[in-house]
Protein backbone atom coordinates (compact mmCIF):
# COMPACT_ATOMS: atom_id res chain seq x y z
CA UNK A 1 0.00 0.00 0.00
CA UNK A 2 1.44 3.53 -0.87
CA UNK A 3 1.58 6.34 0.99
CA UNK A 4 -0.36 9.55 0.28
CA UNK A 5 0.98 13.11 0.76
CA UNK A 6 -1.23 16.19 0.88
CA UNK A 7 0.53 18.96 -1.18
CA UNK A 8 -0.42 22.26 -0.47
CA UNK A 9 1.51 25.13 -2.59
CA UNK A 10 0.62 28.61 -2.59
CA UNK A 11 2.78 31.53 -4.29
CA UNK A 12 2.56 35.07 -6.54
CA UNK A 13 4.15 34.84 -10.16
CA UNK A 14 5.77 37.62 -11.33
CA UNK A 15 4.63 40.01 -13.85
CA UNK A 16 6.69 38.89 -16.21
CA UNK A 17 6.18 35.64 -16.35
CA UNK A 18 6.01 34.20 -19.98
CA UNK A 19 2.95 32.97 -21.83
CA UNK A 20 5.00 29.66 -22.19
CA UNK A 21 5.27 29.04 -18.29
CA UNK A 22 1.36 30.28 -17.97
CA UNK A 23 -0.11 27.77 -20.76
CA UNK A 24 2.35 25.06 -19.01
CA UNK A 25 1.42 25.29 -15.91
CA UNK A 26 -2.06 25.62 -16.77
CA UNK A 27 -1.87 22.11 -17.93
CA UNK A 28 -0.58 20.60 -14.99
CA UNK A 29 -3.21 22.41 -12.89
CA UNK A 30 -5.92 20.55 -15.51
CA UNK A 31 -7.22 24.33 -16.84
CA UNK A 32 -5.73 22.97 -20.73
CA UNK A 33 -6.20 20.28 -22.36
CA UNK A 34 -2.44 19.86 -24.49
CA UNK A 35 0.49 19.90 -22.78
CA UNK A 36 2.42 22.85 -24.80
CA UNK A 37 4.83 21.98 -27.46
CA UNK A 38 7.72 24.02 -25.64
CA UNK A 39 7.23 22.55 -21.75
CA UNK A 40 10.05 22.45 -19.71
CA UNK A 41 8.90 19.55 -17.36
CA UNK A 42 9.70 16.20 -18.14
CA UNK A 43 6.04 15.42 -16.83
CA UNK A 44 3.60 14.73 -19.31
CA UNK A 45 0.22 14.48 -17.48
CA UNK A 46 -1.43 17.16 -14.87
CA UNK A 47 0.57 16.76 -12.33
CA UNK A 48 -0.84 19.16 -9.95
CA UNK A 49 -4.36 17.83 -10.07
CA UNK A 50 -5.74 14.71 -7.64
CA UNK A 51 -7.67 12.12 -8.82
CA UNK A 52 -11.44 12.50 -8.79
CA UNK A 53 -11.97 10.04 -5.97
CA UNK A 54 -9.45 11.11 -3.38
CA UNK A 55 -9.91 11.41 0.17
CA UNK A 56 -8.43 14.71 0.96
CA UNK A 57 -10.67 16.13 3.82
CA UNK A 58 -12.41 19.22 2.06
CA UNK A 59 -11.30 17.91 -1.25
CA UNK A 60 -8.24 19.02 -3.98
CA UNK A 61 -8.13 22.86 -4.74
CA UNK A 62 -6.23 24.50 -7.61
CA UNK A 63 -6.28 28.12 -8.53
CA UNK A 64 -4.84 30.41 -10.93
CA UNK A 65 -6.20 33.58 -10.52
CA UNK A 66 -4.94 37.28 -12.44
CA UNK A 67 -4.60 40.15 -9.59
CA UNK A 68 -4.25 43.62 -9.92
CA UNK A 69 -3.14 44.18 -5.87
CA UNK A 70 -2.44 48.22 -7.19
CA UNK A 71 -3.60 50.40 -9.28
CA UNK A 72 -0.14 51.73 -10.08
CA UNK A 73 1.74 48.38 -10.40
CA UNK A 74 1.56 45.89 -12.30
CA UNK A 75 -0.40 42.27 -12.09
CA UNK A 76 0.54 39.41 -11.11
CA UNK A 77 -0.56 35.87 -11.04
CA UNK A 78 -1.76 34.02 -8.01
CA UNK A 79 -1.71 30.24 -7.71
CA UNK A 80 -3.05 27.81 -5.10
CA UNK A 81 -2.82 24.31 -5.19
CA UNK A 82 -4.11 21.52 -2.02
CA UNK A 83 -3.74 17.93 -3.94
CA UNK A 84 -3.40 14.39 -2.65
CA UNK A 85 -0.04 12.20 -4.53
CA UNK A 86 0.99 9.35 -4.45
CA UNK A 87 4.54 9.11 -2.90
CA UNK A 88 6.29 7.80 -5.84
CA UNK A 89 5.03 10.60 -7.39
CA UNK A 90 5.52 12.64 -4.78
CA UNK A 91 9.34 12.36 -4.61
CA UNK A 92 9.51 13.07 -8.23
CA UNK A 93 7.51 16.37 -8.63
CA UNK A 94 8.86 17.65 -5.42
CA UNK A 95 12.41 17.44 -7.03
CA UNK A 96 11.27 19.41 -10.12
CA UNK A 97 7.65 21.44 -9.36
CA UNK A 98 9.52 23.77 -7.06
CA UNK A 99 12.64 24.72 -9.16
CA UNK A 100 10.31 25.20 -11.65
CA UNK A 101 7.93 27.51 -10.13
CA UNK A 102 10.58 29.39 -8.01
CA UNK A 103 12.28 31.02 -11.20
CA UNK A 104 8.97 33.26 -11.61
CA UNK A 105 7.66 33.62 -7.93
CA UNK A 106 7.25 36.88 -6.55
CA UNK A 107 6.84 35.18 -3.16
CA UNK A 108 9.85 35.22 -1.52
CA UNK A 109 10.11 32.92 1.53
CA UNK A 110 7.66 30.06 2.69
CA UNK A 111 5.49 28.58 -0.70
CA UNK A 112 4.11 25.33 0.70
CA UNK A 113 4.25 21.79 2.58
CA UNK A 114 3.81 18.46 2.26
CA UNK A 115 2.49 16.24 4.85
CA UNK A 116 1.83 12.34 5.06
CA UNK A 117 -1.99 12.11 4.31
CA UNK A 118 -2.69 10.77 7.82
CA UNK A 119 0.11 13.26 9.69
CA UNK A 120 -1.28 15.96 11.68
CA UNK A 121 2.28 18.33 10.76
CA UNK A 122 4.00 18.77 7.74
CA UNK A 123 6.91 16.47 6.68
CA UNK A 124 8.50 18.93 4.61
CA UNK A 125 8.30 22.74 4.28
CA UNK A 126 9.03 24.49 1.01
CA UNK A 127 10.74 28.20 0.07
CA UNK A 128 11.74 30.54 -2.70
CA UNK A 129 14.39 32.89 -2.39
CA UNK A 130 15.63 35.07 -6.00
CA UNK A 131 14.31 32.22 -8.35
CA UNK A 132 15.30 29.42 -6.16
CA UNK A 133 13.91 26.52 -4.42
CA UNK A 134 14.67 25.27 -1.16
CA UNK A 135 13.17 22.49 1.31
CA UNK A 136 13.46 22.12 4.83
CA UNK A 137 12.08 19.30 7.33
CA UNK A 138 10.11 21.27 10.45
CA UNK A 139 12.18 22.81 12.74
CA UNK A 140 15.69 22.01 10.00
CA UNK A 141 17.97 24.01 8.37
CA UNK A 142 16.32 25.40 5.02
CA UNK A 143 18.43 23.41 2.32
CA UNK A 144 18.53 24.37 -1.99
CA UNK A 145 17.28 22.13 -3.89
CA UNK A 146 20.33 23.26 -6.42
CA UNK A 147 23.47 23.07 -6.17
CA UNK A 148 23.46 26.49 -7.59
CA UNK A 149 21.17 28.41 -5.01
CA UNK A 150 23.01 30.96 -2.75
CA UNK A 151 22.38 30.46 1.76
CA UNK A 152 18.71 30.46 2.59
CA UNK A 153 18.56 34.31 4.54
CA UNK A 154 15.06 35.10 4.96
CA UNK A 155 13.69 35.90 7.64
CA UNK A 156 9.75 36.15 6.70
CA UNK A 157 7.64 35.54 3.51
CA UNK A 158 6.93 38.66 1.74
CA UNK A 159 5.76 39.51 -2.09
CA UNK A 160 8.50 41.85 -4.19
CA UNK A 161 5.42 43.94 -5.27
């Protein structure tokens, strides 16, 4: 019997993020049919959508919603995601999902967690600092999840606005 993780993500895109990384991750949130010719995930089904009979208490959630938080500034992207996976696929798309998204969040700092479907705490926590993603087990040291990602030095979540 497998384990099941609840994965909740939530995070601002930048206003600059590209069509190409919109449609995409559209896909994988099940809000597009094709999977774009030009994806950069190796994952070819919606990855960030649970299976119509899951037992997540309150059920999956995935958003993707435009804001306009100013008048004077520009828009941004807002994304939400609560979905139950399996844990083989849970210890692939945590290895690429956050990398991916990092590069265009305008969240700096805490993102998300994953917890064991029948845990009452999360198992693992998950940040973005300037494009990159980072993981840390509660109460850890917040680790990159690239070898090319600078310290972890934040000290709260905030939005670059």
């Amino acid at each position: 019997m497998s384990l099941h993780y609840e994965w909740t993500l939530s995070l601002r895109l930048r206003p600059d993020v590209p069509p190409s990384f919109l449609d995409e991750l559209r896909f994988h949130l099940g809000l597009a049919d094709q999977l774009p010719e030009d994806a950069e995930l190796e994952i070819d089904w919606p990855c960030l959508v649970t299976e119509p009979d899951d037992a997540l208490p309150g059920g999956s959630v995935r958003s993707l919603m435009a804001q306009q938080p100013y008048s004077n500034r520009p828009g941004s992207f807002g994304l939400f995601v609560r979905t139950f996976v399996l844990d083989d696929a849970m210890y692939e798309l945590m290895s690429v999902v956050p990398p991916w998204l990092a590069r265009w969040s305008l969240t700096q700092g805490w993102i998300g967690q994953a917890r064991e479907g029948l845990a009452l705490h999360p198992w693992l926590n998950f940040y973005v600092q300037d494009g990159h993603a980072y993981a840390a087990e509660p109460g850890g040291s917040v680790e990159p999840m690239d070898d090319t990602a600078p310290p972890f030095t934040l000290r709260q979540t905030l939005d670059n606005a």
